[in-house]
C-alpha atoms as a PDB file:
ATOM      1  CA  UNK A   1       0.000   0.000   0.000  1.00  0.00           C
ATOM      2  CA  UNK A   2       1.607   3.485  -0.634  1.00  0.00           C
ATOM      3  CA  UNK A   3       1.751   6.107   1.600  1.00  0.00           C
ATOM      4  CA  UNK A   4       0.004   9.019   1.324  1.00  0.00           C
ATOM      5  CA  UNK A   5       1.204  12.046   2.772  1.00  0.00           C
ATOM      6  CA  UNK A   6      -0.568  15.323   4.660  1.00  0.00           C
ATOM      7  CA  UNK A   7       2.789  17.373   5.730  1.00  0.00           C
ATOM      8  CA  UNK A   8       6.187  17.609   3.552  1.00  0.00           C
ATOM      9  CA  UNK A   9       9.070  18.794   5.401  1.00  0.00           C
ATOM     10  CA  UNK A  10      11.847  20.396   3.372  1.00  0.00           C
ATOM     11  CA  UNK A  11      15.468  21.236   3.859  1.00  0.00           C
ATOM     12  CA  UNK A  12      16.538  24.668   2.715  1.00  0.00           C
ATOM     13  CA  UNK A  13      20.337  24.908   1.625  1.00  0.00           C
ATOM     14  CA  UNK A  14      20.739  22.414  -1.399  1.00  0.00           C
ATOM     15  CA  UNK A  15      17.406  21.403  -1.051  1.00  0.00           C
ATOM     16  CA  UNK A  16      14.909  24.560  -1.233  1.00  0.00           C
ATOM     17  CA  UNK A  17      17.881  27.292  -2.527  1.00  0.00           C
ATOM     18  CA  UNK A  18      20.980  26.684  -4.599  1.00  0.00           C
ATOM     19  CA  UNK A  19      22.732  27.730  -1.823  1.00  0.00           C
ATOM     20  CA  UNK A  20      25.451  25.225  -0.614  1.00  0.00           C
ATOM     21  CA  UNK A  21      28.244  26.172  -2.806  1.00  0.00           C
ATOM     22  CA  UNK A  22      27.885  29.284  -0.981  1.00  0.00           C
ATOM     23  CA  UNK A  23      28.120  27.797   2.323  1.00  0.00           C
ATOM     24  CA  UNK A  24      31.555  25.204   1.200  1.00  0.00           C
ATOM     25  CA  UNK A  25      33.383  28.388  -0.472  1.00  0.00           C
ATOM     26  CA  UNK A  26      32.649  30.101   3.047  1.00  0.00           C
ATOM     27  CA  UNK A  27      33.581  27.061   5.286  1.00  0.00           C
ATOM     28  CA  UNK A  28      37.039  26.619   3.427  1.00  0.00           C
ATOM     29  CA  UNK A  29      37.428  30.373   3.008  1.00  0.00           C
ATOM     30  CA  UNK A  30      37.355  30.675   6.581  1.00  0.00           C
ATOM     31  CA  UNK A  31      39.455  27.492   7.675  1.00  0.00           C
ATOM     32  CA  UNK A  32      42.174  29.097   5.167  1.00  0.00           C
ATOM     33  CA  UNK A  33      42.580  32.007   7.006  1.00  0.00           C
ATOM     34  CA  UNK A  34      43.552  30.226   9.789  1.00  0.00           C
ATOM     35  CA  UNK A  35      45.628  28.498   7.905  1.00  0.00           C
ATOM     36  CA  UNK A  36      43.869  24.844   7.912  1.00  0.00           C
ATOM     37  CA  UNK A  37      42.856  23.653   4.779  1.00  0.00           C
ATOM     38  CA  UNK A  38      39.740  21.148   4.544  1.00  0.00           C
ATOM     39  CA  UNK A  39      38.718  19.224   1.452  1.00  0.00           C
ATOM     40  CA  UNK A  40      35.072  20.615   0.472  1.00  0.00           C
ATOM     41  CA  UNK A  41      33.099  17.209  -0.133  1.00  0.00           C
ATOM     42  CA  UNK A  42      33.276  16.867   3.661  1.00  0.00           C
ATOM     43  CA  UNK A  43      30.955  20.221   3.706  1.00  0.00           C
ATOM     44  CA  UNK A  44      28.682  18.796   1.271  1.00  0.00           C
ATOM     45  CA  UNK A  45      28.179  15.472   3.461  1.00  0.00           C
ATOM     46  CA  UNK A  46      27.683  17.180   6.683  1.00  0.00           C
ATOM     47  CA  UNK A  47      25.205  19.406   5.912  1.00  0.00           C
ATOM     48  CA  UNK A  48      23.489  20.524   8.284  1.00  0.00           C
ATOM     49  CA  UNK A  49      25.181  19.687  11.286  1.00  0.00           C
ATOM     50  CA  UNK A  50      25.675  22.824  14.139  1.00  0.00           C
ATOM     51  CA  UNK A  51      28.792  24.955  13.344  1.00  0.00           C
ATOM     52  CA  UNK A  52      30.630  24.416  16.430  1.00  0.00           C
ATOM     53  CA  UNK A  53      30.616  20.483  15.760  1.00  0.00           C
ATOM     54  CA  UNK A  54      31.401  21.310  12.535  1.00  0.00           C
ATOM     55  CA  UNK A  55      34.448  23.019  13.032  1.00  0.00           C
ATOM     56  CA  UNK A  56      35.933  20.754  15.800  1.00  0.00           C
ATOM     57  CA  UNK A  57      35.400  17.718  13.589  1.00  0.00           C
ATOM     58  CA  UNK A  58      36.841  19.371  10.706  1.00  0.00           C
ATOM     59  CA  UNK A  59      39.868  20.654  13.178  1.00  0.00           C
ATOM     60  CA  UNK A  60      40.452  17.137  14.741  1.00  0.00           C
ATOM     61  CA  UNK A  61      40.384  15.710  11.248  1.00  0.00           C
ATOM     62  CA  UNK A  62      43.619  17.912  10.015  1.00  0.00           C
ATOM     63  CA  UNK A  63      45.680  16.853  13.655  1.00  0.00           C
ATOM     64  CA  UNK A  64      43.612  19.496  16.051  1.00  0.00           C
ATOM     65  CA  UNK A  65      43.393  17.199  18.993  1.00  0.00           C
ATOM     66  CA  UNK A  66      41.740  19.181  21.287  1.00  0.00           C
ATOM     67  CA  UNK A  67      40.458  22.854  19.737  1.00  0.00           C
ATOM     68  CA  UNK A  68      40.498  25.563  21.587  1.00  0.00           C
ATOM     69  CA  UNK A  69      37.033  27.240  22.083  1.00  0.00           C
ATOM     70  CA  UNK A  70      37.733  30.734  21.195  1.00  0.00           C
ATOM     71  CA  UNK A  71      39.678  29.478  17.420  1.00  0.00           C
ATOM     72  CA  UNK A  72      36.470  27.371  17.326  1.00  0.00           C
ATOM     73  CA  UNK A  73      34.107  30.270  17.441  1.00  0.00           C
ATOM     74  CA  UNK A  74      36.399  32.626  15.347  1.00  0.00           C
ATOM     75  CA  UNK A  75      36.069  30.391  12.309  1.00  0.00           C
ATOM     76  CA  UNK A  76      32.782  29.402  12.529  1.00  0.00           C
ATOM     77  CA  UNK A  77      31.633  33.216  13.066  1.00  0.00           C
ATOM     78  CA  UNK A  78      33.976  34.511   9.839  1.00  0.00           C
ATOM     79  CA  UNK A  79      32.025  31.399   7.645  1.00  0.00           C
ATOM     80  CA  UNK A  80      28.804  32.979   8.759  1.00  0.00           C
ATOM     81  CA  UNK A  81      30.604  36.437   7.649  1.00  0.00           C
ATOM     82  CA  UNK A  82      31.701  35.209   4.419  1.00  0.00           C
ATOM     83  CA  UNK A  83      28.705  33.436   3.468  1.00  0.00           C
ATOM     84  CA  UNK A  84      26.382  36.708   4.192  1.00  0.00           C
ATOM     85  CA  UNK A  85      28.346  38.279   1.785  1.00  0.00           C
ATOM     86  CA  UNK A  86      28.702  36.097  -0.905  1.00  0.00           C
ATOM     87  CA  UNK A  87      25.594  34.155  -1.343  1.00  0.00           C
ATOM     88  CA  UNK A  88      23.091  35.111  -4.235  1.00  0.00           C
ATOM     89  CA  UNK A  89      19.492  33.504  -3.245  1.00  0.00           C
ATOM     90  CA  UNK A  90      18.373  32.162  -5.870  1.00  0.00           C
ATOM     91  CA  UNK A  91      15.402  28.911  -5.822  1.00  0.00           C
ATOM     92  CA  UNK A  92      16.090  25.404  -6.572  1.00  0.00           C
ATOM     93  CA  UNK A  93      15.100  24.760 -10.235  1.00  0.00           C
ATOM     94  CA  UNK A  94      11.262  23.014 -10.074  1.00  0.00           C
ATOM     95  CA  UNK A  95      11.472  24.691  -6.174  1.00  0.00           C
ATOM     96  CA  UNK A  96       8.591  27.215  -6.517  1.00  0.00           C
ATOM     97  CA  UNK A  97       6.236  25.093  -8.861  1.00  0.00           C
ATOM     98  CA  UNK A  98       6.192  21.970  -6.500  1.00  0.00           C
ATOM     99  CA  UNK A  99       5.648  24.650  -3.189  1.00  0.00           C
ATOM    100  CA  UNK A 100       2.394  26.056  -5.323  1.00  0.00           C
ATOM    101  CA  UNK A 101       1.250  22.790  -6.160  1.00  0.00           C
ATOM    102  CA  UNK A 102       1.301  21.620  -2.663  1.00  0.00           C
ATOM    103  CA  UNK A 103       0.411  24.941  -0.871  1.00  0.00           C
ATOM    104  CA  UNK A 104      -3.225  23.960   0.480  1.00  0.00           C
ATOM    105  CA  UNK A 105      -3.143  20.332  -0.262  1.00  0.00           C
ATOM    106  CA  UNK A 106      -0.672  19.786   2.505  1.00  0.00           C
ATOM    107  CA  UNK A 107       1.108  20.875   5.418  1.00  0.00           C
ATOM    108  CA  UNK A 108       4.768  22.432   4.604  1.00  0.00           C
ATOM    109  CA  UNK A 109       7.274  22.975   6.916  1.00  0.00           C
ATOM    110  CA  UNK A 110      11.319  23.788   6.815  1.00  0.00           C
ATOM    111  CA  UNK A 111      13.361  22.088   8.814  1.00  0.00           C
ATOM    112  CA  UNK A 112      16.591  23.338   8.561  1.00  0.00           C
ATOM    113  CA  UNK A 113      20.391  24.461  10.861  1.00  0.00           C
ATOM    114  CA  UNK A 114      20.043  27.544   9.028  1.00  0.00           C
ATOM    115  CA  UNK A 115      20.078  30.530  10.922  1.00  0.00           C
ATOM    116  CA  UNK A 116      16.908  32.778  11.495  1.00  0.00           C
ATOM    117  CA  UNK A 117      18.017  35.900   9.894  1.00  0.00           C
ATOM    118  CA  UNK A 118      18.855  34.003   6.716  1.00  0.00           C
ATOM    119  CA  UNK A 119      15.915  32.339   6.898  1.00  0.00           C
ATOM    120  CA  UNK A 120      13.882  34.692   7.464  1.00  0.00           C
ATOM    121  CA  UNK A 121      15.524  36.316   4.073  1.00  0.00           C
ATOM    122  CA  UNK A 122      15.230  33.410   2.124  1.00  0.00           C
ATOM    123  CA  UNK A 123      11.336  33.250   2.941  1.00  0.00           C
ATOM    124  CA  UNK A 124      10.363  36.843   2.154  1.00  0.00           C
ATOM    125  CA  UNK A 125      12.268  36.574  -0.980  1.00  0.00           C
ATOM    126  CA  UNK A 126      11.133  33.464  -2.333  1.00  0.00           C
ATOM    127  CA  UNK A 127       8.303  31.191  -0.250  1.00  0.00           C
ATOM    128  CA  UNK A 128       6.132  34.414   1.784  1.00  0.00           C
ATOM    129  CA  UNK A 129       2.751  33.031   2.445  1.00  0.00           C
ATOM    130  CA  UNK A 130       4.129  29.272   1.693  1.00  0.00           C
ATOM    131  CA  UNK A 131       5.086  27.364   4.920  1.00  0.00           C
ATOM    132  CA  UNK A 132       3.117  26.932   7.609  1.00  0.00           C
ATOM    133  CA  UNK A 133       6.352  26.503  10.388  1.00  0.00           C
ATOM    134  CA  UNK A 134       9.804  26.336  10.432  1.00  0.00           C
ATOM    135  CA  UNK A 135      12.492  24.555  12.635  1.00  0.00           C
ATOM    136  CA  UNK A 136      16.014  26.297  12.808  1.00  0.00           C
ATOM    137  CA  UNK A 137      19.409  26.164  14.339  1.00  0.00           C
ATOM    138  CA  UNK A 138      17.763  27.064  17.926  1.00  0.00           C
ATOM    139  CA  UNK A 139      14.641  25.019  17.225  1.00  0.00           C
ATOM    140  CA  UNK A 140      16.364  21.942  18.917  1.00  0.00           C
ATOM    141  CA  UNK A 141      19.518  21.673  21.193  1.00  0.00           C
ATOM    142  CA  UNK A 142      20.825  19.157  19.193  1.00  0.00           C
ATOM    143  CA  UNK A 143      20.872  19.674  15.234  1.00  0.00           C
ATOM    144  CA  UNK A 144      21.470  16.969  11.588  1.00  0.00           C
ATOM    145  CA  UNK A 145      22.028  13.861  11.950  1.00  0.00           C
ATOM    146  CA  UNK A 146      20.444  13.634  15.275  1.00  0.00           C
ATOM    147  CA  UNK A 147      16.658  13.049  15.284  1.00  0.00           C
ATOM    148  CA  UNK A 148      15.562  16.058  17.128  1.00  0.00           C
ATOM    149  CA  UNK A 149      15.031  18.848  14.171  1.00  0.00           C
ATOM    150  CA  UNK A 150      12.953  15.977  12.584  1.00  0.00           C
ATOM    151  CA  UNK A 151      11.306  14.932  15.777  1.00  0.00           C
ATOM    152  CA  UNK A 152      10.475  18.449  16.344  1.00  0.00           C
ATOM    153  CA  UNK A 153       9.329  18.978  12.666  1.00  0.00           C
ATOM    154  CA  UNK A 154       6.675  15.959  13.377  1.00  0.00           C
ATOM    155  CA  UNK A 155       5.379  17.550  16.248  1.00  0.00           C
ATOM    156  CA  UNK A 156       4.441  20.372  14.664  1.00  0.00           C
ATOM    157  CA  UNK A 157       2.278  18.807  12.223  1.00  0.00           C
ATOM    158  CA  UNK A 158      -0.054  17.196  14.540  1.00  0.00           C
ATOM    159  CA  UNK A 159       0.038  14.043  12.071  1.00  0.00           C
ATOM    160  CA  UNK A 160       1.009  10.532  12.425  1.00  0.00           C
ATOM    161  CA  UNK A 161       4.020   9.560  11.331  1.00  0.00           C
ATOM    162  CA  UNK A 162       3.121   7.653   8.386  1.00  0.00           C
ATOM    163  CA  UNK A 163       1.188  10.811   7.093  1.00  0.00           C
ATOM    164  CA  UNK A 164       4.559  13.181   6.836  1.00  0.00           C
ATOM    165  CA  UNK A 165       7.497  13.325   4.241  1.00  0.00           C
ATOM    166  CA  UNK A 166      10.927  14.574   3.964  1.00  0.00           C
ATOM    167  CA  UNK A 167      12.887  16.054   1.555  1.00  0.00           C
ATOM    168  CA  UNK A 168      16.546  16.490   1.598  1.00  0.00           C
ATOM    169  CA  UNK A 169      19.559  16.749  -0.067  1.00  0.00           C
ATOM    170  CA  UNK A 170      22.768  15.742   2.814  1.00  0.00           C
ATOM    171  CA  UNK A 171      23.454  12.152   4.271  1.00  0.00           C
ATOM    172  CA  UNK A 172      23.128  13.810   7.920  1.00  0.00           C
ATOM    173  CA  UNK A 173      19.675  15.680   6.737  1.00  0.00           C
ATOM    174  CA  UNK A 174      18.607  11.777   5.549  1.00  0.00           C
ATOM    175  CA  UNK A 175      19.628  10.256   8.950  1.00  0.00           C
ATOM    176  CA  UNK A 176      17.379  12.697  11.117  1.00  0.00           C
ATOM    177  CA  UNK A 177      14.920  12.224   9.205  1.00  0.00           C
ATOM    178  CA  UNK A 178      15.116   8.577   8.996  1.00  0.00           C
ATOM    179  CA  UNK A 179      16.230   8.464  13.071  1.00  0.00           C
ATOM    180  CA  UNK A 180      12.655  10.462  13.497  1.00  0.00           C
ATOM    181  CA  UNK A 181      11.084   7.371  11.544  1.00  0.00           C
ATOM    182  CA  UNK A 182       9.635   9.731   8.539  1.00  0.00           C
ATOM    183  CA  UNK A 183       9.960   8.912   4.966  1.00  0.00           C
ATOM    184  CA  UNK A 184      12.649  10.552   3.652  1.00  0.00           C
ATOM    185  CA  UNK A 185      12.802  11.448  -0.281  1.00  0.00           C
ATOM    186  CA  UNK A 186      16.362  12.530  -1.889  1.00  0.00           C
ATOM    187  CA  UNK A 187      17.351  15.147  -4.022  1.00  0.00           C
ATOM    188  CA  UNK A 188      20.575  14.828  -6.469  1.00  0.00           C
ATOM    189  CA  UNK A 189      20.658  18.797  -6.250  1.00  0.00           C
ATOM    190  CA  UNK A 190      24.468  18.380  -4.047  1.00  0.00           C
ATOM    191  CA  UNK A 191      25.717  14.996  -4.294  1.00  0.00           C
ATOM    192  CA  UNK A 192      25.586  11.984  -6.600  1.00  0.00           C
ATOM    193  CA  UNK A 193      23.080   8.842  -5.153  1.00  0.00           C
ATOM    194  CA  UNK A 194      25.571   6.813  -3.972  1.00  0.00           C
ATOM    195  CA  UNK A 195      25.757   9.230  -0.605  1.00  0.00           C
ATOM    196  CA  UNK A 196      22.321   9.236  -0.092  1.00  0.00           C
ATOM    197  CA  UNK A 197      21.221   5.823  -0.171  1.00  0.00           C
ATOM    198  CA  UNK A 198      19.956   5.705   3.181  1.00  0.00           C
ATOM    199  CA  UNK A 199      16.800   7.570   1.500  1.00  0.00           C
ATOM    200  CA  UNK A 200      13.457   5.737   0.383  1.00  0.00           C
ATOM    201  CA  UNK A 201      13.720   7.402  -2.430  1.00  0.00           C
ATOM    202  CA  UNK A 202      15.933   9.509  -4.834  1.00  0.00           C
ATOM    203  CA  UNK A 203      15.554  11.727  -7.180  1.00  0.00           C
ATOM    204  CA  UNK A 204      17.134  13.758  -9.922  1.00  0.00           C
ATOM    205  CA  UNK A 205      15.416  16.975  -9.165  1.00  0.00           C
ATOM    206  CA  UNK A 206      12.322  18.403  -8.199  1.00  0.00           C
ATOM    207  CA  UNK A 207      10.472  17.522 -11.427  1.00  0.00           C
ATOM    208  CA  UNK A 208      10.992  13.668 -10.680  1.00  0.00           C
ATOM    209  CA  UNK A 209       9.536  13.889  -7.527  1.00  0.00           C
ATOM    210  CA  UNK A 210       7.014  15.854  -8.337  1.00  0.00           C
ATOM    211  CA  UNK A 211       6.039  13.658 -11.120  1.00  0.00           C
ATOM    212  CA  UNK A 212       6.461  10.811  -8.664  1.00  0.00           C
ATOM    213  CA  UNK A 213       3.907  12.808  -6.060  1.00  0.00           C
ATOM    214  CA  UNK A 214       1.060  13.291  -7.846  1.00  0.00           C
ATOM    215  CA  UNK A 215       1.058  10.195 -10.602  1.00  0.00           C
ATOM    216  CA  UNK A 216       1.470   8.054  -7.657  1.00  0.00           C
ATOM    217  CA  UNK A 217      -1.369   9.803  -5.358  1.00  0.00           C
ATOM    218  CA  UNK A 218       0.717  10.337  -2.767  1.00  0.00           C
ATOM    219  CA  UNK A 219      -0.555  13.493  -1.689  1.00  0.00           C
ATOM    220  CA  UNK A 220      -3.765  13.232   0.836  1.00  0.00           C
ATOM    221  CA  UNK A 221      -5.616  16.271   0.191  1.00  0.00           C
END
């Protein structure tokens, strides 16, 4: 029996907004300039994840055994810098179609480590009037790939679990989800399928699952 589905939950960077490029130029930009010097897949796997962890994973991982707090929060702080003044906002191709479609049928929320004021940004930009909720960065003490943002997400619906879908682009936004016990649908928007095969699905782009959504009566209107 398929499932039908009354609330989608989104990601936002790489999922919602072509935005993660953004975010890895930033990341390394700012781990340069204190002269470490990260690979960027690792960015694009751990989406997601708070930027504290991020950074003293990333530092342990080039011979940082035990980062000091104050190095921690200067490079996490001058990626946030960096990224507010590079990134162009811009919609995921097929984005903004699939968001109208839905808008009405079904509950839509963002669950995302993003930060409010970008957030709040993105929305009035390019989804005002679309979601009914959104979990961020200080939704949930603990962020991607722990459960919480998704748990919290769930909540917020008021639906069974069976009745609510994900969408995401990252491994760790996939493993939330999946830790929550949602569905969890994949987009190809970041990385190539063989990183996100934890997923129920995946798809190519939004069209695909789109197509997938409403030839398949997923949606429970």
């Amino acid at each position: 029996m398929k499932k039908q589905f009354k609330a989608i939950l989104f990601d936002m960077d790489g999922t919602l907004i072509d935005s993660m490029k953004y975010h890895v130029i930033a990341w390394t930009s700012a781990f340069k300039e204190h002269g470490y010097y990260p690979g960027e897949l690792v960015f694009y796997l751990n989406e997601g994840v708070k930027h504290p962890i991020t950074v003293r994973d990333r530092l342990r991982k080039l011979g940082v055994e035990n980062p000091d707090e104050e190095l921690v929060k200067q490079i996490y702080t001058r990626k946030r810098a960096i990224f507010d003044e590079i990134v162009d906002i811009k919609p995921t191709d097929g984005a903004i179609e699939l968001l109208n479609l839905l808008k009405g049928k079904v509950k839509l929320g963002v669950v995302t480590a993003g930060l409010r004021p970008v957030i709040e940004r993105v929305i009035s930009q390019l989804f005002e009037g679309i979601f009914d909720f959104i979990v961020d960065n200080d939704s949930t003490e603990k962020g991607k790939p722990d459960p919480d943002p998704f748990l919290h997400g769930a909540k917020l619906t008021g639906l069974p679990n069976e009745n609510i879908l994900v969408v995401e682009n990252a491994p760790t936004g996939i493993e939330s989800a999946k830790g929550a016990g949602l569905t969890c649908w994949a987009l190809c928007t970041t990385l190539e399928p063989k990183y996100l095969d934890r997923a129920d699905k995946i798809f190519a782009d939004f069209k695909a699952l789109q197509a997938t959504l409403f030839n398949d009566n997923c949606i429970l209107s």
